[in-house]
Protein backbone atom coordinates (compact mmCIF):
# COMPACT_ATOMS: atom_id res chain seq x y z
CA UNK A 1 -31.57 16.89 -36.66
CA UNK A 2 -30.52 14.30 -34.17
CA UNK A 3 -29.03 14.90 -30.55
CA UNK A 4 -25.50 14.66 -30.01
CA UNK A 5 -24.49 12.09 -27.55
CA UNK A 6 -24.28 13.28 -24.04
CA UNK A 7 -21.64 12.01 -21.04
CA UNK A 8 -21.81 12.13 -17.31
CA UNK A 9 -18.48 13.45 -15.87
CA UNK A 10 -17.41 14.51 -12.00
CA UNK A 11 -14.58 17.27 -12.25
CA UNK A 12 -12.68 17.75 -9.02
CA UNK A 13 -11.25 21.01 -8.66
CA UNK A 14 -9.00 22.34 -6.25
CA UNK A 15 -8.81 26.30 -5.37
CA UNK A 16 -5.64 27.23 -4.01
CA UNK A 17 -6.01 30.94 -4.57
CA UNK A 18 -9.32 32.67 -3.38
CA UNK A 19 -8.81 35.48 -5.85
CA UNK A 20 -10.00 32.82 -8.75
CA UNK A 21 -12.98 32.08 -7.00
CA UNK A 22 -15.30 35.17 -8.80
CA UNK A 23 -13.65 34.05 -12.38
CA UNK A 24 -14.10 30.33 -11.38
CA UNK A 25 -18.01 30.92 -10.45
CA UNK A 26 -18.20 32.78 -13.44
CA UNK A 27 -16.99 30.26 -15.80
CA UNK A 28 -19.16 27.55 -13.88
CA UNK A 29 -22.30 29.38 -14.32
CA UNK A 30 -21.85 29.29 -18.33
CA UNK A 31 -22.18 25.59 -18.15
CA UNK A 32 -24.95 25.64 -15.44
CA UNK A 33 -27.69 23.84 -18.00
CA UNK A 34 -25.53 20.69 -18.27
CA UNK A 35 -24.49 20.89 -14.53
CA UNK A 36 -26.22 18.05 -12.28
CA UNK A 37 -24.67 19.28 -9.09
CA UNK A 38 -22.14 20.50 -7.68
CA UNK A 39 -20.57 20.67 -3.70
CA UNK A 40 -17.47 22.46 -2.48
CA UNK A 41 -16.00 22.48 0.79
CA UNK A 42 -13.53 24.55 2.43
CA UNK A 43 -10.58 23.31 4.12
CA UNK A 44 -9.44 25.73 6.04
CA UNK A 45 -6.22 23.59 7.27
CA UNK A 46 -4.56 24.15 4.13
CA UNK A 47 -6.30 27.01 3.16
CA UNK A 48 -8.39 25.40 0.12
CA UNK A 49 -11.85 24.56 -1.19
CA UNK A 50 -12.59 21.61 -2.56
CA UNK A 51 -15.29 21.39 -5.13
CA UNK A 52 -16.73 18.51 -6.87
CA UNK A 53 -19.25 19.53 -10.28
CA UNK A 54 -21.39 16.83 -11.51
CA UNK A 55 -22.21 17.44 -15.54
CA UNK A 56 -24.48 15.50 -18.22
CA UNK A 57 -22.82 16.88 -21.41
CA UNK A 58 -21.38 16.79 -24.89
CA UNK A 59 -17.82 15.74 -24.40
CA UNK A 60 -16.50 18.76 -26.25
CA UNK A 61 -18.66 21.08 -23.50
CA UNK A 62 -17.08 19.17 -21.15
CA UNK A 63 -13.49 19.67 -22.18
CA UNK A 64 -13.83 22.87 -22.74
CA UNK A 65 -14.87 23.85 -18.85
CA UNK A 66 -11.96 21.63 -18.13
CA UNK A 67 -10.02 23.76 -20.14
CA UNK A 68 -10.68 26.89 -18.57
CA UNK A 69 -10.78 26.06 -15.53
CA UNK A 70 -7.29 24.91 -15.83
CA UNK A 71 -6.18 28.29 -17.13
CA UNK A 72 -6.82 29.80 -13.80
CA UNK A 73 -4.47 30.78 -11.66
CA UNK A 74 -3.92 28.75 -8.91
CA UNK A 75 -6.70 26.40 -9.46
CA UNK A 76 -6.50 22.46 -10.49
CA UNK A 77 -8.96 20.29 -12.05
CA UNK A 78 -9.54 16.78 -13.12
CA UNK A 79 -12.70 15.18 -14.79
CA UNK A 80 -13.65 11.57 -14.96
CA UNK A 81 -16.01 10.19 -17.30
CA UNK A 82 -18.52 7.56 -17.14
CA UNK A 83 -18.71 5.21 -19.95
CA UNK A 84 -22.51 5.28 -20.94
């Protein structure tokens, strides 16, 4: 059987709403064998976090995290994808 094709993506993802953060961290550690890395930092000025997740995936896998991430409440994302 031969390996699907894999892509490196960054999603940015802003928290607005700390109550998301369990369901968020949940949802994250689903995908944690195609996660690279990941950082998040707090801004406390606005009352946000800030977290950046590094993946080497299938881009359905990586579409779909996208996708429920989105369906949080009050949390945003946004992926980029390399091209190789």
């Amino acid at each position: 059987m031969e390996a699907k094709e894999t892509r490196v993506a960054v999603i940015g993802i802003i928290v607005e709403k700390s109550e998301s953060v369990e369901a968020l961290n949940r949802i994250l550690s689903e995908y944690r064998d195609c996660i690279i890395g990941r950082m998040g930092l707090p801004y406390a000025k606005k009352n946000i976090n800030c977290i950046t997740v590094i993946l080497d995936a299938e881009q359905d896998a990586i579409n779909s995290l996208c996708g429920k991430i989105g369906r949080l409440d009050g949390v945003s994302s946004k992926a980029a994808f390399s091209n190789v």
